[in-house]
Structures are given as C-alpha cells and as structure tokens.
PDB file of N, CA and C in Angstrom:
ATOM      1  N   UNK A   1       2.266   2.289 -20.161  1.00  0.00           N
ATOM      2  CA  UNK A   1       1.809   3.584 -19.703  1.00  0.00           C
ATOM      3  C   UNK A   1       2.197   4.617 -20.744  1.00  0.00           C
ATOM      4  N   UNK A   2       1.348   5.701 -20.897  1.00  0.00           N
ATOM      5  CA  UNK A   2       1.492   6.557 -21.959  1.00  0.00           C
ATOM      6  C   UNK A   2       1.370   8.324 -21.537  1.00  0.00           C
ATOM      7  N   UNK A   3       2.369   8.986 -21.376  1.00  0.00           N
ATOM      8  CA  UNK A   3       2.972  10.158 -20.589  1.00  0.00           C
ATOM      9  C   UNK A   3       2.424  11.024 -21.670  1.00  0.00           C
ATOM     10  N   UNK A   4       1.807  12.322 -21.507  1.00  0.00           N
ATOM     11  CA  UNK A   4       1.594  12.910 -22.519  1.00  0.00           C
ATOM     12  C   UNK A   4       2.148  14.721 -21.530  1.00  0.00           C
ATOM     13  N   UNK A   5       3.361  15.359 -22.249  1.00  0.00           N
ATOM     14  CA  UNK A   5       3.926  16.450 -21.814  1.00  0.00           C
ATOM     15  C   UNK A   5       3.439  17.313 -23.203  1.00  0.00           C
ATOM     16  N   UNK A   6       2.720  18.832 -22.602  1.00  0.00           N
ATOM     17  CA  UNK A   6       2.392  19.829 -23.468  1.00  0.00           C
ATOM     18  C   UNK A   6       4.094  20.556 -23.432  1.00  0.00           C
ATOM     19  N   UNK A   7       4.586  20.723 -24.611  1.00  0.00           N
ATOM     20  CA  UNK A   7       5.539  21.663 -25.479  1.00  0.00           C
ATOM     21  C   UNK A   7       5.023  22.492 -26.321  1.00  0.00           C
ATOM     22  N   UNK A   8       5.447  24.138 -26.134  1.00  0.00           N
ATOM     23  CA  UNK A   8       5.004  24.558 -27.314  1.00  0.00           C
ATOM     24  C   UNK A   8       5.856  24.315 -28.312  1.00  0.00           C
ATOM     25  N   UNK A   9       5.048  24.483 -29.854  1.00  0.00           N
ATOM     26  CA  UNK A   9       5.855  24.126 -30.639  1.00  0.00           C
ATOM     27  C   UNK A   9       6.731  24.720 -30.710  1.00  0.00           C
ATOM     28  N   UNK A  10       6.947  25.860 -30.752  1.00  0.00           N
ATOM     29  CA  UNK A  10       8.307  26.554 -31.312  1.00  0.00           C
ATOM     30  C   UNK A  10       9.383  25.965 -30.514  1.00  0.00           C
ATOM     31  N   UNK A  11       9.114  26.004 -29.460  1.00  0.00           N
ATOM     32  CA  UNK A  11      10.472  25.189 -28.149  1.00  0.00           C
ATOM     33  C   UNK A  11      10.568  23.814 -28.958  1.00  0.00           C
ATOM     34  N   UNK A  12       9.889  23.370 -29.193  1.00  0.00           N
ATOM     35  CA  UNK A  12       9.581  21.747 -29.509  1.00  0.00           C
ATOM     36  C   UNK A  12      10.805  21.828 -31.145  1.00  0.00           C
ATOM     37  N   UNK A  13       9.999  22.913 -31.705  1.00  0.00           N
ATOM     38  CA  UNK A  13      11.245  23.149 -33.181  1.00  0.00           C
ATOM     39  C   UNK A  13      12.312  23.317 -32.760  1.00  0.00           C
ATOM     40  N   UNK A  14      12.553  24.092 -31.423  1.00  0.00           N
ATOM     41  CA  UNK A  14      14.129  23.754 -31.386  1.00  0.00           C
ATOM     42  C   UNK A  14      14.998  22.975 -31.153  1.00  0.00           C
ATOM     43  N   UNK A  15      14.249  22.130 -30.357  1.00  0.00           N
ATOM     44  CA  UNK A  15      14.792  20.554 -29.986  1.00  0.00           C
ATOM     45  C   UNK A  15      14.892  19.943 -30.633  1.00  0.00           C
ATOM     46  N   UNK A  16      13.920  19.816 -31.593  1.00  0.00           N
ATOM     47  CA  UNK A  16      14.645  18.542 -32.384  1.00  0.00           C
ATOM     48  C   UNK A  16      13.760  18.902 -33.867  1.00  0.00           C
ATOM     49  N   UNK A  17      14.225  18.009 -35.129  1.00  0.00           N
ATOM     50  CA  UNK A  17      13.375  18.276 -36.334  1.00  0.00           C
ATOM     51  C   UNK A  17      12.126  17.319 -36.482  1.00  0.00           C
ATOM     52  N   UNK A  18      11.650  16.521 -35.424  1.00  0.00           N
ATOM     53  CA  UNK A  18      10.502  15.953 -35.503  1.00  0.00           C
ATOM     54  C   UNK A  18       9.986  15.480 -34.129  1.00  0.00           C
ATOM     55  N   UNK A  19       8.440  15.637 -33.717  1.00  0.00           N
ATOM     56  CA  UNK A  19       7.963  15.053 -32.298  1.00  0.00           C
ATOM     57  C   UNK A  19       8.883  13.728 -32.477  1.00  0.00           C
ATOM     58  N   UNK A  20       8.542  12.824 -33.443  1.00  0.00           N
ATOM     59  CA  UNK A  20       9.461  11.116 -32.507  1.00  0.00           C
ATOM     60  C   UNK A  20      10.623  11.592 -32.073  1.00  0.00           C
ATOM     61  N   UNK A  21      11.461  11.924 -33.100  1.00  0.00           N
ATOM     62  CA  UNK A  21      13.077  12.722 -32.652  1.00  0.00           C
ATOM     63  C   UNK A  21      12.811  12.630 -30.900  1.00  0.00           C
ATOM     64  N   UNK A  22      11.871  13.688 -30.654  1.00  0.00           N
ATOM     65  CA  UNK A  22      11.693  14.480 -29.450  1.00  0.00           C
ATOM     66  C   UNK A  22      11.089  13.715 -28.260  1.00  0.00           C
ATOM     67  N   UNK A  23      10.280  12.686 -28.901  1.00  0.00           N
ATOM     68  CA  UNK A  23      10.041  11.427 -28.261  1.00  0.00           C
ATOM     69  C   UNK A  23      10.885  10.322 -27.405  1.00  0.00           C
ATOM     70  N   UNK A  24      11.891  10.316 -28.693  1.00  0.00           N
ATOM     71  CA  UNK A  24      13.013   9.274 -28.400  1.00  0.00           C
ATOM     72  C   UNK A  24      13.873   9.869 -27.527  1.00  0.00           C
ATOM     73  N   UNK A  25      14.172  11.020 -27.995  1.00  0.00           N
ATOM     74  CA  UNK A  25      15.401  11.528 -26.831  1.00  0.00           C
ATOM     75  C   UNK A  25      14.661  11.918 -25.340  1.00  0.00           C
ATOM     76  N   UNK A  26      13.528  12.606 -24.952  1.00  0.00           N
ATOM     77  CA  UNK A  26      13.096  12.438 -24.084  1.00  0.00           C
ATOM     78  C   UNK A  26      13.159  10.876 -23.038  1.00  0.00           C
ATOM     79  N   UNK A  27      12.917   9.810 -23.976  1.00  0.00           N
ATOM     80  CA  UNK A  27      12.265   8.593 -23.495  1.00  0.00           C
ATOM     81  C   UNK A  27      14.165   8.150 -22.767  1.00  0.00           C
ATOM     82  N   UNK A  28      15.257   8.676 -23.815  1.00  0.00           N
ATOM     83  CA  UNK A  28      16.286   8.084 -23.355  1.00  0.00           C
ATOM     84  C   UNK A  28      16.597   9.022 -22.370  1.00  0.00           C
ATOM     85  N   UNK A  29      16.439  10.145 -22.348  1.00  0.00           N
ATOM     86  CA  UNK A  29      17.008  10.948 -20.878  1.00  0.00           C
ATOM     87  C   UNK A  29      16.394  10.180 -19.853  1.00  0.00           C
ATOM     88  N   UNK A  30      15.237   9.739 -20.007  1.00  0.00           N
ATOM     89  CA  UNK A  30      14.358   9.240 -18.711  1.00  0.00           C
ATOM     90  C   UNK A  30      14.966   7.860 -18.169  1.00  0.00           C
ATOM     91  N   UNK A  31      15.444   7.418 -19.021  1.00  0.00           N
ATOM     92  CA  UNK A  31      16.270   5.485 -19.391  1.00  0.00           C
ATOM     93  C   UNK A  31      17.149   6.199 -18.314  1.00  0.00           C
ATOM     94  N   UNK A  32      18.540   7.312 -19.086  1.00  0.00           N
ATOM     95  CA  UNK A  32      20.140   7.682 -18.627  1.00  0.00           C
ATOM     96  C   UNK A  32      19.764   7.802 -17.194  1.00  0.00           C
ATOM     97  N   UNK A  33      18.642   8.845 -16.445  1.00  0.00           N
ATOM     98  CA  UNK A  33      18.756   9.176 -15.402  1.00  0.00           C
ATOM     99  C   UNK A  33      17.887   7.889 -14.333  1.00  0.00           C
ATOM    100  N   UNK A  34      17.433   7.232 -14.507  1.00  0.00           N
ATOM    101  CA  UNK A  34      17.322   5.944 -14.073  1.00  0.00           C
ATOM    102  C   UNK A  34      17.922   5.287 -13.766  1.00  0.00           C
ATOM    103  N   UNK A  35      18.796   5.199 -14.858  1.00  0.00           N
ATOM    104  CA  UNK A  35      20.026   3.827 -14.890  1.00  0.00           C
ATOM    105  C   UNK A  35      21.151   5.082 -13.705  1.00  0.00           C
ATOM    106  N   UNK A  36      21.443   5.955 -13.882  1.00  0.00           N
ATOM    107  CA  UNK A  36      22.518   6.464 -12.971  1.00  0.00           C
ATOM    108  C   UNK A  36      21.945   6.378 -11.753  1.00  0.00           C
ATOM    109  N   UNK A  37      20.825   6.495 -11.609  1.00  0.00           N
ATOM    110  CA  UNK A  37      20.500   6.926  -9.958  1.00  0.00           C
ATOM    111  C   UNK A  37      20.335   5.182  -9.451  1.00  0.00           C
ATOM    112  N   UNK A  38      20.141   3.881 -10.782  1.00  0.00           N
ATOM    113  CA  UNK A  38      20.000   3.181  -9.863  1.00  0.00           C
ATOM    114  C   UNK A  38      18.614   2.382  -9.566  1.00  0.00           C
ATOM    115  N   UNK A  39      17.910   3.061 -10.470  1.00  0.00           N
ATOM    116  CA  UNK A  39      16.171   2.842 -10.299  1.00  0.00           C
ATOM    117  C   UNK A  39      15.986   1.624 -11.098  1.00  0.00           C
ATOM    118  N   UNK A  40      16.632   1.584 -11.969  1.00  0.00           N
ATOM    119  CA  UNK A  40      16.188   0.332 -12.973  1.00  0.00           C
ATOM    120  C   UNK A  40      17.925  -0.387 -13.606  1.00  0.00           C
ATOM    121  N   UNK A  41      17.549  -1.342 -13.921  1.00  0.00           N
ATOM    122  CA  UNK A  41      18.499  -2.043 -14.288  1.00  0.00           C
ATOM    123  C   UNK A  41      19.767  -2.054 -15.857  1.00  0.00           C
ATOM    124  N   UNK A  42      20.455  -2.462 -16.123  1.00  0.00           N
ATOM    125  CA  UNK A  42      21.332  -2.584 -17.233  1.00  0.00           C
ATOM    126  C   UNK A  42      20.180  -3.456 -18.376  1.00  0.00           C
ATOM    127  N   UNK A  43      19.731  -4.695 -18.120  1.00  0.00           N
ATOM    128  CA  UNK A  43      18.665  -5.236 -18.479  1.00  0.00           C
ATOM    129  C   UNK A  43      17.329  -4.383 -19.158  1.00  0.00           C
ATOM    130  N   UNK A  44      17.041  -3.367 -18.177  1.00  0.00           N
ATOM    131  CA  UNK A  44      15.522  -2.528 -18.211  1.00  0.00           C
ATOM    132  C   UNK A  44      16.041  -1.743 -19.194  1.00  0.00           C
ATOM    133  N   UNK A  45      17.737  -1.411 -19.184  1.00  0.00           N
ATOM    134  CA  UNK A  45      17.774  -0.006 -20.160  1.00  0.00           C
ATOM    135  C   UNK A  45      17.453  -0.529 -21.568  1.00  0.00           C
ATOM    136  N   UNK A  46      18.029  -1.763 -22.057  1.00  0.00           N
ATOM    137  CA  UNK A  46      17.493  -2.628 -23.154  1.00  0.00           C
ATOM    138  C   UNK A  46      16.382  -2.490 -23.862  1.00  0.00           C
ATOM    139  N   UNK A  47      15.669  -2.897 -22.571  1.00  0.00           N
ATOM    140  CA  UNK A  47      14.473  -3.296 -22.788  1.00  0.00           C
ATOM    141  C   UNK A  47      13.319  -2.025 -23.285  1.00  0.00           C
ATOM    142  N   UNK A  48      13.434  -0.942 -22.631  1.00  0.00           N
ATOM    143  CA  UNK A  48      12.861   0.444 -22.835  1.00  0.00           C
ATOM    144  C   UNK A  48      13.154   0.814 -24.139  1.00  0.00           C
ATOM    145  N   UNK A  49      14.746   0.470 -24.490  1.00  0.00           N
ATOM    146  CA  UNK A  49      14.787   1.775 -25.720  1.00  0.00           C
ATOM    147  C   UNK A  49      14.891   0.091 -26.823  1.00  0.00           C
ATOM    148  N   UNK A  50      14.924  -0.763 -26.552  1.00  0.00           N
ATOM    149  CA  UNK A  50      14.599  -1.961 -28.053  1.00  0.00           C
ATOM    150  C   UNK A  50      16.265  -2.065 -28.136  1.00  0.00           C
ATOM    151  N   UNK A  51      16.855  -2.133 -27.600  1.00  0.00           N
ATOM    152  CA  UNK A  51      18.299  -2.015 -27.737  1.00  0.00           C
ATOM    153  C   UNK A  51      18.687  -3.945 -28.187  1.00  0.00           C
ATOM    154  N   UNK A  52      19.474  -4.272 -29.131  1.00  0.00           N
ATOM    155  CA  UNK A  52      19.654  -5.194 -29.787  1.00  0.00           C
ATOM    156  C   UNK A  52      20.075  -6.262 -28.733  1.00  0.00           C
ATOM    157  N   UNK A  53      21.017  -5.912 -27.961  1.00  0.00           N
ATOM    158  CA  UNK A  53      21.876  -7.144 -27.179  1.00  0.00           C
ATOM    159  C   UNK A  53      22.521  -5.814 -26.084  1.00  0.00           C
ATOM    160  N   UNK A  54      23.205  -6.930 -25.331  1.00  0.00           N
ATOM    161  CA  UNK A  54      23.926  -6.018 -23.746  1.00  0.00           C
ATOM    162  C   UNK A  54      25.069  -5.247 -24.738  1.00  0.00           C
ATOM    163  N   UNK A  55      25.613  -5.123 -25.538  1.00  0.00           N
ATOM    164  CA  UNK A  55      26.853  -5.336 -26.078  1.00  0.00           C
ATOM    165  C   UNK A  55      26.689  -3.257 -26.445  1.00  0.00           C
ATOM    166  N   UNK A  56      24.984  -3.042 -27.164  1.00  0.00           N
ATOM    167  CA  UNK A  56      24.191  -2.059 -27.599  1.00  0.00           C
ATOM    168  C   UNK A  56      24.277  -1.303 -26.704  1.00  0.00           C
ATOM    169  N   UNK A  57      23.291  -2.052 -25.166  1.00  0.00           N
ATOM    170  CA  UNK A  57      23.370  -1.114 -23.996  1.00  0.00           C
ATOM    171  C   UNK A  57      24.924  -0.371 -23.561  1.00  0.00           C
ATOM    172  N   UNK A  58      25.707  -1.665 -23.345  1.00  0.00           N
ATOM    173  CA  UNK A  58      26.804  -0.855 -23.027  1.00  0.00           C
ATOM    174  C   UNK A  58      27.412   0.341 -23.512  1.00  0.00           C
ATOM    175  N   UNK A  59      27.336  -0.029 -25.002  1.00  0.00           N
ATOM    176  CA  UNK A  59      27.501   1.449 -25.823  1.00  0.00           C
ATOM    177  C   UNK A  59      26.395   2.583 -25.328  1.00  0.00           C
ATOM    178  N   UNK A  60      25.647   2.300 -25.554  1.00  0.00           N
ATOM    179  CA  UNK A  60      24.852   3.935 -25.332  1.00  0.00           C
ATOM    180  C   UNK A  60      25.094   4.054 -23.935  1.00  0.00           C
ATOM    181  N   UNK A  61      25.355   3.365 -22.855  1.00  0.00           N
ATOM    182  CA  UNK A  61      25.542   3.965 -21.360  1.00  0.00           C
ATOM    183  C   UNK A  61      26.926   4.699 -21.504  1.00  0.00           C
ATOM    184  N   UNK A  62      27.848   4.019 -22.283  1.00  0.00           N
ATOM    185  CA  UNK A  62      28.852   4.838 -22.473  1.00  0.00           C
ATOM    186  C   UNK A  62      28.851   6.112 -23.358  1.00  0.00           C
ATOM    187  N   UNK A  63      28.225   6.165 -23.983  1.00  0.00           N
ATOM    188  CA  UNK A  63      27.733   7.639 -24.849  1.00  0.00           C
ATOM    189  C   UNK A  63      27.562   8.749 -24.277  1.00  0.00           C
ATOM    190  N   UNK A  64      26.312   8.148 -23.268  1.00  0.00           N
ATOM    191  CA  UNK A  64      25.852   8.983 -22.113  1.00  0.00           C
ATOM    192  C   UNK A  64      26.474   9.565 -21.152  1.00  0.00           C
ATOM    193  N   UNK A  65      27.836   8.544 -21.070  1.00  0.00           N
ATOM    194  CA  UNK A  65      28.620   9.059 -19.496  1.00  0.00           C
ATOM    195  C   UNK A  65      27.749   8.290 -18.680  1.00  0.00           C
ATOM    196  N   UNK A  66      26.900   6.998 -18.410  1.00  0.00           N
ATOM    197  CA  UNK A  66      26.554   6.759 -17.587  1.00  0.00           C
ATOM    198  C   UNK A  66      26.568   5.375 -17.239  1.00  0.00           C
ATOM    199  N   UNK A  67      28.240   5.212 -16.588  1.00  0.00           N
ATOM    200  CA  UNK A  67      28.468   4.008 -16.243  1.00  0.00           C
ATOM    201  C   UNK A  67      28.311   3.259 -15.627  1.00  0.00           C
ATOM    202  N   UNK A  68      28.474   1.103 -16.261  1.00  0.00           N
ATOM    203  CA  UNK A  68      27.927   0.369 -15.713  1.00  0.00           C
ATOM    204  C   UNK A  68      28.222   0.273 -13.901  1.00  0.00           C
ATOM    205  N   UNK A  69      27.511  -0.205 -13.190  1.00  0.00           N
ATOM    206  CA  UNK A  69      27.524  -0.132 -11.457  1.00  0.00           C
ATOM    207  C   UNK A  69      28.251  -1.661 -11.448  1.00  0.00           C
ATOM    208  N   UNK A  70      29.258  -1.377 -10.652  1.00  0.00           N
ATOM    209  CA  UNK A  70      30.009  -2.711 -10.248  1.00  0.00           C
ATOM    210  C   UNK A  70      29.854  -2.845  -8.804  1.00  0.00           C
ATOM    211  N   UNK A  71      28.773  -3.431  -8.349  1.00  0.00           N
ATOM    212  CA  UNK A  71      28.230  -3.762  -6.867  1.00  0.00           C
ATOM    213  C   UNK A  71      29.130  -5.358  -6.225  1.00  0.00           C
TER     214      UNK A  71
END
C-alpha cells in the first residue's frame, strides 16, 4: 500500500534535508507507535523498516523508548 500525505515544502525543509529522510522517519514513527500500542509485532517492526536481524530491532525499539512487551 502506498500513503501519499501533502506537506508544504517549507515545513517539509524543516524536517528533514530530503523527502526519503522524511519518508523514513515518518514510516518509523508509524512502526514506534504500533509496536507500543501493540498493533503489530517485534517481528513486523523488522520487517517494515528492512531491519537486519531481532538483535537490530531491539536496538531501535530501544532508541525509541519503546519497549519489548513481556506477555
């Protein structure tokens, strides 16, 4: 599926120094707040952002502040 959000540019220049930049970090806020609320998995977060191994995920959930769920 392919999300298309209008930014003006100038807002868009302040966020970041390039649309992918702005791409990627968008795509991972959408991953962080997923994975906290629960919607998708430790697995899915991987899988979304190309993340190498679990070892990757764990790091960036910890980056984020958004720790693994021990059910």
């Amino acid at each position: 599926m392919q999300i298309t959000i209008d930014i003006p540019d100038e807002i868009t220049e302040q966020l970041t120094e390039t649309p992918d930049q702005l791409q990627r970090h968008l795509l991972e806020l959408l991953v962080i707040e997923a994975y906290r609320t629960e919607r998708i998995t430790h697995f899915q977060v991987g899988q979304l952002l190309k993340l190498p191994s679990r070892w990757a995920v764990d790091e960036f959930l910890k980056t984020h502040q958004a720790y693994l769920h021990y059910n």
